[in-house]
PDB file of N, CA and C in Angstrom:
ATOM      1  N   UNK A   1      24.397  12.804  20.746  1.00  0.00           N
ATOM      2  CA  UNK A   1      23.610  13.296  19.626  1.00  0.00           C
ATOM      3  C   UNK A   1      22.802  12.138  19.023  1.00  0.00           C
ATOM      4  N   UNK A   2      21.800  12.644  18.526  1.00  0.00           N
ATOM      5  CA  UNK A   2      20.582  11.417  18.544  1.00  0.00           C
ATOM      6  C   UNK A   2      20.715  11.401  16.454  1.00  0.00           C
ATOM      7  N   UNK A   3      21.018  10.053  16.197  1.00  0.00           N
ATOM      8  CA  UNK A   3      21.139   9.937  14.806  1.00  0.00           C
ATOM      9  C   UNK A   3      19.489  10.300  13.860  1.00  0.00           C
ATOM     10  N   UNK A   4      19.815  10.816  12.685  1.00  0.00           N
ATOM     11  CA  UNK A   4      18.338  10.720  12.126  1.00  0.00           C
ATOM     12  C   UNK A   4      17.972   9.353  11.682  1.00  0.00           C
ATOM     13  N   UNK A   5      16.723   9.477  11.221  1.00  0.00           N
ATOM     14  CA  UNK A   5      15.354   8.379  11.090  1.00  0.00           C
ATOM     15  C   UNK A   5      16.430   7.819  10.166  1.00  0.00           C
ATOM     16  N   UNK A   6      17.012   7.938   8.966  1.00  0.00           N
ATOM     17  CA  UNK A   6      17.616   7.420   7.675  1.00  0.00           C
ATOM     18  C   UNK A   6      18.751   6.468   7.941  1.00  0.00           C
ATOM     19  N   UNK A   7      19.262   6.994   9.133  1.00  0.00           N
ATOM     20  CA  UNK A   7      20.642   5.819   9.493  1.00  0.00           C
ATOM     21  C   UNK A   7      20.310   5.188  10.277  1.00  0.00           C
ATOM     22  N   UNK A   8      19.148   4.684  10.792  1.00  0.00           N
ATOM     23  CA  UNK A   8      18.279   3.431  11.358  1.00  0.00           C
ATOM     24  C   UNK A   8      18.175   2.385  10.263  1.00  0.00           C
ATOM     25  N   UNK A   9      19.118   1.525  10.369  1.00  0.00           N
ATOM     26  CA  UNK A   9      18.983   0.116  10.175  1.00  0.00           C
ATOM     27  C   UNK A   9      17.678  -1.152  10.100  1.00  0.00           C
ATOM     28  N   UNK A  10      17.016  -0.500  11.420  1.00  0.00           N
ATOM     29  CA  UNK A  10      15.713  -1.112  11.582  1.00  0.00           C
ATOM     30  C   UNK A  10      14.535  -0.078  10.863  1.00  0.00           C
ATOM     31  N   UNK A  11      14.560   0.810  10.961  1.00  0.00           N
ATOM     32  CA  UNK A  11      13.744   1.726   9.936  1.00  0.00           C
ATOM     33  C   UNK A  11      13.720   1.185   8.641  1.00  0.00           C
ATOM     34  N   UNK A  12      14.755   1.452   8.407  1.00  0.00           N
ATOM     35  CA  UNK A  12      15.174   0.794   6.517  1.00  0.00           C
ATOM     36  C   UNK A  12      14.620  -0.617   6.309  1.00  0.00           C
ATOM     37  N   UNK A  13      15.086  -1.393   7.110  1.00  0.00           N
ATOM     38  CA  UNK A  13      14.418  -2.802   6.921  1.00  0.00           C
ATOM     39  C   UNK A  13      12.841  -2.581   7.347  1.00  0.00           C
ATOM     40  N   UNK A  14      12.292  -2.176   8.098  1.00  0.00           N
ATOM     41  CA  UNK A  14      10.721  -1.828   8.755  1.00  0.00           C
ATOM     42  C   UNK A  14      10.426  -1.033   7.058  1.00  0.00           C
ATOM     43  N   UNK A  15      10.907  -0.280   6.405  1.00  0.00           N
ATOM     44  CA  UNK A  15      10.203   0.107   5.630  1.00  0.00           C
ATOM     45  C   UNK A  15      10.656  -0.999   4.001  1.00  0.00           C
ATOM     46  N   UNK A  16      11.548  -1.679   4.194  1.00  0.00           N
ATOM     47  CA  UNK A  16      11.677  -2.365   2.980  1.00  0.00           C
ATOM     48  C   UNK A  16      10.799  -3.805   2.843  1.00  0.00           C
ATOM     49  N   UNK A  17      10.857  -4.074   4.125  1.00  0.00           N
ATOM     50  CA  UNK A  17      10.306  -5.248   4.128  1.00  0.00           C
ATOM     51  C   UNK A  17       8.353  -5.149   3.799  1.00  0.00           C
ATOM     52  N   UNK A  18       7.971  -3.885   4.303  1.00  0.00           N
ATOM     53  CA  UNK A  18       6.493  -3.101   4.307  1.00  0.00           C
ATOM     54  C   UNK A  18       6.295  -2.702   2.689  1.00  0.00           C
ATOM     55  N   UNK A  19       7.684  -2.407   1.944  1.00  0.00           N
ATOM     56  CA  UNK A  19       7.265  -1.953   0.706  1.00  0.00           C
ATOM     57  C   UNK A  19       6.630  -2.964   0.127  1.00  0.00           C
ATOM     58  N   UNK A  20       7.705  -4.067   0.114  1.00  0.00           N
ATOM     59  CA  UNK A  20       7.672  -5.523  -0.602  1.00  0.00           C
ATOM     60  C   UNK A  20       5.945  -5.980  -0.668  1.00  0.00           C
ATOM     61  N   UNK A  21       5.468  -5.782   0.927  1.00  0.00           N
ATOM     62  CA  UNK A  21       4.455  -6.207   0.985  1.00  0.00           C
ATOM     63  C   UNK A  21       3.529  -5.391   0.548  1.00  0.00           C
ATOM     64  N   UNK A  22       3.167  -4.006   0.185  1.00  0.00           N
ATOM     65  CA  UNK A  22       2.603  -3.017  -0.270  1.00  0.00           C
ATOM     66  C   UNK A  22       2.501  -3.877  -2.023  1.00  0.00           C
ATOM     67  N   UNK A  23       3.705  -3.847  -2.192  1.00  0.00           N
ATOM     68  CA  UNK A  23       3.705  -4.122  -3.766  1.00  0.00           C
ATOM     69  C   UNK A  23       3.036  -5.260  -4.466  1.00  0.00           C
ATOM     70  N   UNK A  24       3.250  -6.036  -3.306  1.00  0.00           N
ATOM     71  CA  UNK A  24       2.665  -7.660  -3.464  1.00  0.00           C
ATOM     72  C   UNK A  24       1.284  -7.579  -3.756  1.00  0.00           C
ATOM     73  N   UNK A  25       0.436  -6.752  -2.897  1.00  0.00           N
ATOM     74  CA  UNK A  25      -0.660  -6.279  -2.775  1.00  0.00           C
ATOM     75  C   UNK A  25      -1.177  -5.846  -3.693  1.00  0.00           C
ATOM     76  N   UNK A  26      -0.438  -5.011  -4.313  1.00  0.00           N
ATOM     77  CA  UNK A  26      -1.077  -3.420  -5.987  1.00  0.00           C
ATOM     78  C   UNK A  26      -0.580  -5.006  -6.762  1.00  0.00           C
ATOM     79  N   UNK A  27       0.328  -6.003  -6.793  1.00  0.00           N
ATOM     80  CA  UNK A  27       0.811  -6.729  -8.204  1.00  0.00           C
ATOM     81  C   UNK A  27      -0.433  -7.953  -8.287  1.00  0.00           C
ATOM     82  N   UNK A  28      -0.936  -8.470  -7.163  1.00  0.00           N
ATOM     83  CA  UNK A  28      -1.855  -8.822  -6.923  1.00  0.00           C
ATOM     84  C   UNK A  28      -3.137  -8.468  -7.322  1.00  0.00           C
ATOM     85  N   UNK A  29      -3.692  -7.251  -6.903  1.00  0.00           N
ATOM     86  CA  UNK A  29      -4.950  -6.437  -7.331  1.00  0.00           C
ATOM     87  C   UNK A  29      -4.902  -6.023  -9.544  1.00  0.00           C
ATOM     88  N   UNK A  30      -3.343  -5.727  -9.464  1.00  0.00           N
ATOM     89  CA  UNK A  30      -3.439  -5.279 -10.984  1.00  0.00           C
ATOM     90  C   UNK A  30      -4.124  -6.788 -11.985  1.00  0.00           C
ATOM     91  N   UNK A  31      -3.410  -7.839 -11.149  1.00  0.00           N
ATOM     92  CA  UNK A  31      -3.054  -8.500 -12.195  1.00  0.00           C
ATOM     93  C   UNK A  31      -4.570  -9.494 -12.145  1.00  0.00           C
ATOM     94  N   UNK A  32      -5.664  -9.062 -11.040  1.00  0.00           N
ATOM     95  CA  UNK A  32      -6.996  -9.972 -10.835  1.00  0.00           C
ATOM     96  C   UNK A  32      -6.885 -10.559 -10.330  1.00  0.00           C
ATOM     97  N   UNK A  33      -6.115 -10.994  -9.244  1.00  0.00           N
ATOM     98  CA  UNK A  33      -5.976 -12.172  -8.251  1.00  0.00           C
ATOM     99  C   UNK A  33      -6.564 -11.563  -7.133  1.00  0.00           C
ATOM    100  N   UNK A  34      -6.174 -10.665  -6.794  1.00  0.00           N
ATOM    101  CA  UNK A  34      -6.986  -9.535  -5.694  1.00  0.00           C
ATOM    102  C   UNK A  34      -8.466  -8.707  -5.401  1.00  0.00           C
ATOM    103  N   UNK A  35      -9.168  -8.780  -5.282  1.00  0.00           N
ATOM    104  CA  UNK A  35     -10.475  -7.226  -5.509  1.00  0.00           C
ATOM    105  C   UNK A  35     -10.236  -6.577  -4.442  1.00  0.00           C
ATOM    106  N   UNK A  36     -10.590  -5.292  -5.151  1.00  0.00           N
ATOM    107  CA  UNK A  36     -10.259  -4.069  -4.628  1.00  0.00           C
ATOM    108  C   UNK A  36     -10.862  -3.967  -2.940  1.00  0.00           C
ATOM    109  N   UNK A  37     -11.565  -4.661  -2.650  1.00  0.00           N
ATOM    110  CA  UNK A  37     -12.109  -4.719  -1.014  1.00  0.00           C
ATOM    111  C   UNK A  37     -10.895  -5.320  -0.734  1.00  0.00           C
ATOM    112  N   UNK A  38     -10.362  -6.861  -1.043  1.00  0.00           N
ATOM    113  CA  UNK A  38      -9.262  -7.286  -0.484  1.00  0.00           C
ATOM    114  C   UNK A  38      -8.074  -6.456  -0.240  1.00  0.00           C
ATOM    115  N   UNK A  39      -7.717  -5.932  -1.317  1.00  0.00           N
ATOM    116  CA  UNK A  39      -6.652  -5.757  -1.399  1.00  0.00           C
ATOM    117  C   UNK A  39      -6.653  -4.339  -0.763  1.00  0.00           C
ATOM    118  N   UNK A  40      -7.848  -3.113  -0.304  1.00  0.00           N
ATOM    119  CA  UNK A  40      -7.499  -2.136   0.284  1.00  0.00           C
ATOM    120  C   UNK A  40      -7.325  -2.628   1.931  1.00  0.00           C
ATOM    121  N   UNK A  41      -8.262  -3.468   2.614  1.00  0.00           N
ATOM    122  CA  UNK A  41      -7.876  -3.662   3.759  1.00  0.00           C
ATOM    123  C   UNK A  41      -6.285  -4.771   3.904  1.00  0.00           C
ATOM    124  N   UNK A  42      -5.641  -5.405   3.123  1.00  0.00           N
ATOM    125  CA  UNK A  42      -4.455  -5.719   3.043  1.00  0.00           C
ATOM    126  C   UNK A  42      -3.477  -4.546   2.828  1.00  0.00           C
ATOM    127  N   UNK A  43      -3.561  -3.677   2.329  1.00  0.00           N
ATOM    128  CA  UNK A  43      -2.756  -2.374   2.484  1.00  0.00           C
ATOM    129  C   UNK A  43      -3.295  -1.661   3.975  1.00  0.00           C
ATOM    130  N   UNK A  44      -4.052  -2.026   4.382  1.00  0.00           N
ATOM    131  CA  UNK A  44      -4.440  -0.957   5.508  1.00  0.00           C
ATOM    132  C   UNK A  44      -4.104  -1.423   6.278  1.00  0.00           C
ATOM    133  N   UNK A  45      -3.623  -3.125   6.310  1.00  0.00           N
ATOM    134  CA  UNK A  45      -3.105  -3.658   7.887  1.00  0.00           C
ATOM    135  C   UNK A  45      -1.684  -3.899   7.329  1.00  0.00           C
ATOM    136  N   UNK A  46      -0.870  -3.624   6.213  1.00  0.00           N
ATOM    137  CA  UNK A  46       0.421  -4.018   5.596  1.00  0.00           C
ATOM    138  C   UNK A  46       0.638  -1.985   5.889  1.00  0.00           C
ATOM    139  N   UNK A  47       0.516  -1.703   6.083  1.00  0.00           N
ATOM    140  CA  UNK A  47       0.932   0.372   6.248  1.00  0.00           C
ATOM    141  C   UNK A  47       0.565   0.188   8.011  1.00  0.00           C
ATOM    142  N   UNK A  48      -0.138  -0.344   8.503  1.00  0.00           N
ATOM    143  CA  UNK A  48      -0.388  -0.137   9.989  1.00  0.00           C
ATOM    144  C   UNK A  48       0.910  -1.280  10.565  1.00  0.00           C
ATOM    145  N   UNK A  49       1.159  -2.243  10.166  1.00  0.00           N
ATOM    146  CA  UNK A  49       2.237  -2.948  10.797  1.00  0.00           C
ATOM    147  C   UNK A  49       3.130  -1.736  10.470  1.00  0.00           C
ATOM    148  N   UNK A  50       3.657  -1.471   9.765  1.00  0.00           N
ATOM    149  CA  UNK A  50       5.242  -0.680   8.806  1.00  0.00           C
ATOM    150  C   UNK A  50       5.098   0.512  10.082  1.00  0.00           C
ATOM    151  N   UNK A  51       4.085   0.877  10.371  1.00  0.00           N
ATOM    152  CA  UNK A  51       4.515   2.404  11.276  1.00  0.00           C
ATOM    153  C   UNK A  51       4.099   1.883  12.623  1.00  0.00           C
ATOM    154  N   UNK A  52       3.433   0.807  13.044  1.00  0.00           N
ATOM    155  CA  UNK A  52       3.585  -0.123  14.337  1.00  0.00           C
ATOM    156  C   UNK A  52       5.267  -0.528  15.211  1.00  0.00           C
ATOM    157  N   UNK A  53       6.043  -0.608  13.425  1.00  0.00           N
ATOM    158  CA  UNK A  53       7.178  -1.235  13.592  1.00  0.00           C
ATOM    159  C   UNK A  53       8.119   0.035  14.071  1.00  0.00           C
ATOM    160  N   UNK A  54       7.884   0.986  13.524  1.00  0.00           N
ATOM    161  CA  UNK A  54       8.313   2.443  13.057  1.00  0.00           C
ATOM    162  C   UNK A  54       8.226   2.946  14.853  1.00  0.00           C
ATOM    163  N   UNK A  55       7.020   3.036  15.296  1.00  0.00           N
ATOM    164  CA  UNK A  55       6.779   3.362  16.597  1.00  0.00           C
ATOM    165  C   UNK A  55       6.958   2.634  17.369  1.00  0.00           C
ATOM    166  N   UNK A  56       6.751   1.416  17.442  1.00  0.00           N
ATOM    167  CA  UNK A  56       7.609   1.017  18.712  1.00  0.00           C
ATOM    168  C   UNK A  56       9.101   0.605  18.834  1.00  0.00           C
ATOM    169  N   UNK A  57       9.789   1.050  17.990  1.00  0.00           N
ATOM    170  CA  UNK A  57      11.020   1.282  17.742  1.00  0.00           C
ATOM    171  C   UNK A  57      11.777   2.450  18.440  1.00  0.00           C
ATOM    172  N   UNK A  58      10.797   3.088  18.897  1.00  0.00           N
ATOM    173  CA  UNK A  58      11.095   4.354  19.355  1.00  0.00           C
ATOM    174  C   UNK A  58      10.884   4.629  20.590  1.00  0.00           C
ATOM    175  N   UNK A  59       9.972   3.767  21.220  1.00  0.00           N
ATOM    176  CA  UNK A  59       9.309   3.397  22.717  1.00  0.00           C
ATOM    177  C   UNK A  59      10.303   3.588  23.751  1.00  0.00           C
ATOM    178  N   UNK A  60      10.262   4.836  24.560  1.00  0.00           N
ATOM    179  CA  UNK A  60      11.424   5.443  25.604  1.00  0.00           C
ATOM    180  C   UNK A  60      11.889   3.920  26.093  1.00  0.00           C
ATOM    181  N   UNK A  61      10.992   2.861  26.314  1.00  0.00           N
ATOM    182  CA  UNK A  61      12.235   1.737  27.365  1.00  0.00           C
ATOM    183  C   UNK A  61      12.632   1.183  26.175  1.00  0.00           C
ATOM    184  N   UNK A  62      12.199   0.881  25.110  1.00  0.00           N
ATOM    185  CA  UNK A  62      13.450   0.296  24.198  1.00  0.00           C
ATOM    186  C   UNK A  62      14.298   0.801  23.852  1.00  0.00           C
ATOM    187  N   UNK A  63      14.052   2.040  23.956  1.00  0.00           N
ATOM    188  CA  UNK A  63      15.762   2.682  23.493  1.00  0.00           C
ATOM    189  C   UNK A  63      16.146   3.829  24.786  1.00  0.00           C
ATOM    190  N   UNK A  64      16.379   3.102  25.720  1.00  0.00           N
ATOM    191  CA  UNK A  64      17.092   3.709  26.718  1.00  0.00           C
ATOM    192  C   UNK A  64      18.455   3.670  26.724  1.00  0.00           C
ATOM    193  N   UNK A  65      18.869   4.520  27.110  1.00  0.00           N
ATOM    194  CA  UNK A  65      20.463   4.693  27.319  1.00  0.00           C
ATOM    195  C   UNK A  65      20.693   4.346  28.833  1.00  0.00           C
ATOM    196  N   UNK A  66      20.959   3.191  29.260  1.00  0.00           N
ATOM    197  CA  UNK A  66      21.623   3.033  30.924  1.00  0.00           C
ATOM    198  C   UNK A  66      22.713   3.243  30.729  1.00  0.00           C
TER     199      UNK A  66
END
């Protein structure tokens, strides 16, 4: 039986470590250190790693059962 997405270990970290950096990003932009050009393509390649990580996590030869 194939566990769900939530009791993935590497999921949880793939998405905690992606939040951190999401946040860094909006705490950055709020606070004027950021402009809004920067800081949307830094969310757009900080959300494309997080589900990069997400999908190839899932890649039939990495998680083969021999």
């Amino acid at each position: 039986m194939e566990k769900k997405w939530y009791q993935s270990k590497t999921k949880w970290g793939a998405l905690l470590v992606g939040l951190s950096a999401v946040l860094a990003t909006i705490g950055g932009y709020l606070s004027g250190n950021v402009d809004l050009t920067s800081a949307f393509y830094q969310l757009m390649t900080e959300v494309g790693v997080v589900c990069g990580i997400l999908g190839i996590r899932d890649l039939p030869f990495i998680n083969s059962k021999r």
